[in-house]
C-alpha atoms as a PDB file:
ATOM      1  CA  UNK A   1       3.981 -26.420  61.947  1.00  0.00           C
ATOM      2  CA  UNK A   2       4.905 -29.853  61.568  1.00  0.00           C
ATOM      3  CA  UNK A   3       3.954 -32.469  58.675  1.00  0.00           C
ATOM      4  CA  UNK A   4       5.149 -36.320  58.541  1.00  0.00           C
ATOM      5  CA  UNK A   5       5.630 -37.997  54.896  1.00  0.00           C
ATOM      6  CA  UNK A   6       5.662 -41.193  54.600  1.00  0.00           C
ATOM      7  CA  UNK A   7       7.558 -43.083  51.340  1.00  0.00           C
ATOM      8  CA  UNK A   8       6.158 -46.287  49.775  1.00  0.00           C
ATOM      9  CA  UNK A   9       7.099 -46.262  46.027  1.00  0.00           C
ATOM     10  CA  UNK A  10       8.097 -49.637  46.144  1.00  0.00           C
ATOM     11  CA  UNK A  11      10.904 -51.147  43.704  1.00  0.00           C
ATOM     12  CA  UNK A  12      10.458 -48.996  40.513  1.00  0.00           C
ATOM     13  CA  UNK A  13      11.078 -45.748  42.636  1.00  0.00           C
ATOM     14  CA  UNK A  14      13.948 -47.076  45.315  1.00  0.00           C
ATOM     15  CA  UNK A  15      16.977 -45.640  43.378  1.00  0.00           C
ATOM     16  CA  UNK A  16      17.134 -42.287  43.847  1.00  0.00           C
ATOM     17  CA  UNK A  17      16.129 -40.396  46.984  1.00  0.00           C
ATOM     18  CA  UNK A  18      13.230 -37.543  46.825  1.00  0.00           C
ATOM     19  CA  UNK A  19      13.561 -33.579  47.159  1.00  0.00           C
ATOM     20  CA  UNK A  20      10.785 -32.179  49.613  1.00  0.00           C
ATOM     21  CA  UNK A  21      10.134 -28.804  48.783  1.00  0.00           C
ATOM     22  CA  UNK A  22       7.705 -26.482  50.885  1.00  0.00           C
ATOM     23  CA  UNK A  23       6.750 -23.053  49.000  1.00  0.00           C
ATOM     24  CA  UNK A  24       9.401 -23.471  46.301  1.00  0.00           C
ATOM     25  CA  UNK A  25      12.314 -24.410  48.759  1.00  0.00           C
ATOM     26  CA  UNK A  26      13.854 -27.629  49.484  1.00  0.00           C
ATOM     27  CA  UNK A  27      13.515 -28.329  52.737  1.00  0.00           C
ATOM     28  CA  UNK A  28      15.006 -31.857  52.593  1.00  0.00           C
ATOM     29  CA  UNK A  29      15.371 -35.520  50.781  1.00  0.00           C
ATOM     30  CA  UNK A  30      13.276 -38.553  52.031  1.00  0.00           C
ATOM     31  CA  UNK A  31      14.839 -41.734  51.023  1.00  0.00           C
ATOM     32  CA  UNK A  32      13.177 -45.159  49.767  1.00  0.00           C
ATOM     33  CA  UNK A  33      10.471 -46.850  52.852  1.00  0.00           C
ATOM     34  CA  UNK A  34      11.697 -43.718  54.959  1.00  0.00           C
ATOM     35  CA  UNK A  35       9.025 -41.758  57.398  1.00  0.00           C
ATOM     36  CA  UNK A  36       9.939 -38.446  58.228  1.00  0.00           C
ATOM     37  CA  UNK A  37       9.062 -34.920  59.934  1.00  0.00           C
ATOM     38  CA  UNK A  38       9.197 -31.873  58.864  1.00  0.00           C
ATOM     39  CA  UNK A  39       8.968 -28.561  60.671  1.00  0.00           C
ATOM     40  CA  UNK A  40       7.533 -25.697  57.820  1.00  0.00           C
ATOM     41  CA  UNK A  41       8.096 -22.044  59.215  1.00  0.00           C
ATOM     42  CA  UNK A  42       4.677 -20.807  57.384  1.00  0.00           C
ATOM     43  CA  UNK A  43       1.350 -21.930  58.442  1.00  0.00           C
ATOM     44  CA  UNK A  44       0.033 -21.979  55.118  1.00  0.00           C
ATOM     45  CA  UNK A  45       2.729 -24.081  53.226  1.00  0.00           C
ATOM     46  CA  UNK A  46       2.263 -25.931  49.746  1.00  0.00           C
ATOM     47  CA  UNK A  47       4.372 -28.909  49.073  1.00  0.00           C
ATOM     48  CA  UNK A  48       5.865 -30.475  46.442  1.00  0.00           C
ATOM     49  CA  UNK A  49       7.947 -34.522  45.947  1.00  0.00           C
ATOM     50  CA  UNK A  50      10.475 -34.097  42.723  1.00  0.00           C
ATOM     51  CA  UNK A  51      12.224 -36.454  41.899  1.00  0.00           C
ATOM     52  CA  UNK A  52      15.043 -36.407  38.985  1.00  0.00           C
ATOM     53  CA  UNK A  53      12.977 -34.291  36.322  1.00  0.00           C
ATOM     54  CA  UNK A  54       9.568 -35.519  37.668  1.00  0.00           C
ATOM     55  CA  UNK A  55       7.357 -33.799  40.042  1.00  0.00           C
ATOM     56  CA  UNK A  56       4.201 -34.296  41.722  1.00  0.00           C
ATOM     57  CA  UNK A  57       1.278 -32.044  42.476  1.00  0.00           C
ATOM     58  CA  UNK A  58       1.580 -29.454  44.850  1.00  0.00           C
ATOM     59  CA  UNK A  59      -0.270 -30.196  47.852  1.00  0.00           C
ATOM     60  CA  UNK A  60      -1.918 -27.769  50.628  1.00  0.00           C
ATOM     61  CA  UNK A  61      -0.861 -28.757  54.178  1.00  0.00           C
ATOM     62  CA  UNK A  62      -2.131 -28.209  57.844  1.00  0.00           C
ATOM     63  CA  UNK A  63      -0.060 -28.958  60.945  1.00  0.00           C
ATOM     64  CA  UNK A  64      -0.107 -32.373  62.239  1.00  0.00           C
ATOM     65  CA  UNK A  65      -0.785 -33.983  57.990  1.00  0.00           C
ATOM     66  CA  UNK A  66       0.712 -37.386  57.481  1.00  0.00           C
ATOM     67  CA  UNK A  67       1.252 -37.647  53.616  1.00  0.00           C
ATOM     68  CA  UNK A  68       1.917 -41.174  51.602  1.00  0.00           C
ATOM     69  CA  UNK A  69       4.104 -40.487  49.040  1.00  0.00           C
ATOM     70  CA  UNK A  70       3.357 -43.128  46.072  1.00  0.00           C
ATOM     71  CA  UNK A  71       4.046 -43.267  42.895  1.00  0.00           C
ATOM     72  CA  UNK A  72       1.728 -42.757  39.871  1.00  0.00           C
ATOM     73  CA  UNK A  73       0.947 -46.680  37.417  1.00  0.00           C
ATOM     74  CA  UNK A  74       3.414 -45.016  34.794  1.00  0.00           C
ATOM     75  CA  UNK A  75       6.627 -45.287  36.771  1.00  0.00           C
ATOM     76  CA  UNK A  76       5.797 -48.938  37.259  1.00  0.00           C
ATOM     77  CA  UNK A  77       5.013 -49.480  33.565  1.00  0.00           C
ATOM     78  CA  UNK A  78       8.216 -48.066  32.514  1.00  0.00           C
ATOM     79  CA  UNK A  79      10.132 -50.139  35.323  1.00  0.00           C
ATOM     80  CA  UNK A  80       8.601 -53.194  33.897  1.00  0.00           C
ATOM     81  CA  UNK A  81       9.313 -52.266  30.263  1.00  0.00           C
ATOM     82  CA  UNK A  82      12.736 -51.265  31.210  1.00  0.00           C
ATOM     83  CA  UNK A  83      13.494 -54.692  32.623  1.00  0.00           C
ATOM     84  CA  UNK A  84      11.978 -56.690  29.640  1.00  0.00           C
END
């Protein structure tokens, strides 16, 4: 089974690259405006986008799922507070 993710987090999330994990196991790192595939071995996978401490959801996939990765208002509120 195959999935595609698909980064956009814009400046406040372009430092650090982003751990992929599908049922608990990394299966890779997608990097800032990056699109890539992965292959999962289980037809029913869940994944999950961490990123330093931070996590997202976990997500249900089906073969062939193109996923956005964004990220959430907060991130950009801190980036902005950060800066100030």
């Amino acid at each position: 089974m195959t999935i595609r993710l698909t980064r956009d987090t814009g400046v406040a999330g372009a430092l650090f690259k982003l751990k992929v994990k599908a049922n608990d196991t990394e299966i890779g790192k997608i990097a800032h405006e990056e699109e890539k595939t992965f292959t999962l071995r289980d037809k029913d996978s869940v994944i999950q986008i961490k990123q330093l401490e931070g996590k997202s959801n976990k997500l249900t996939v089906n073969d062939g799922d193109h996923i956005k990765v964004t990220n959430g208002p907060g991130l950009l509120f801190m980036f902005i507070l950060a800066v100030i």
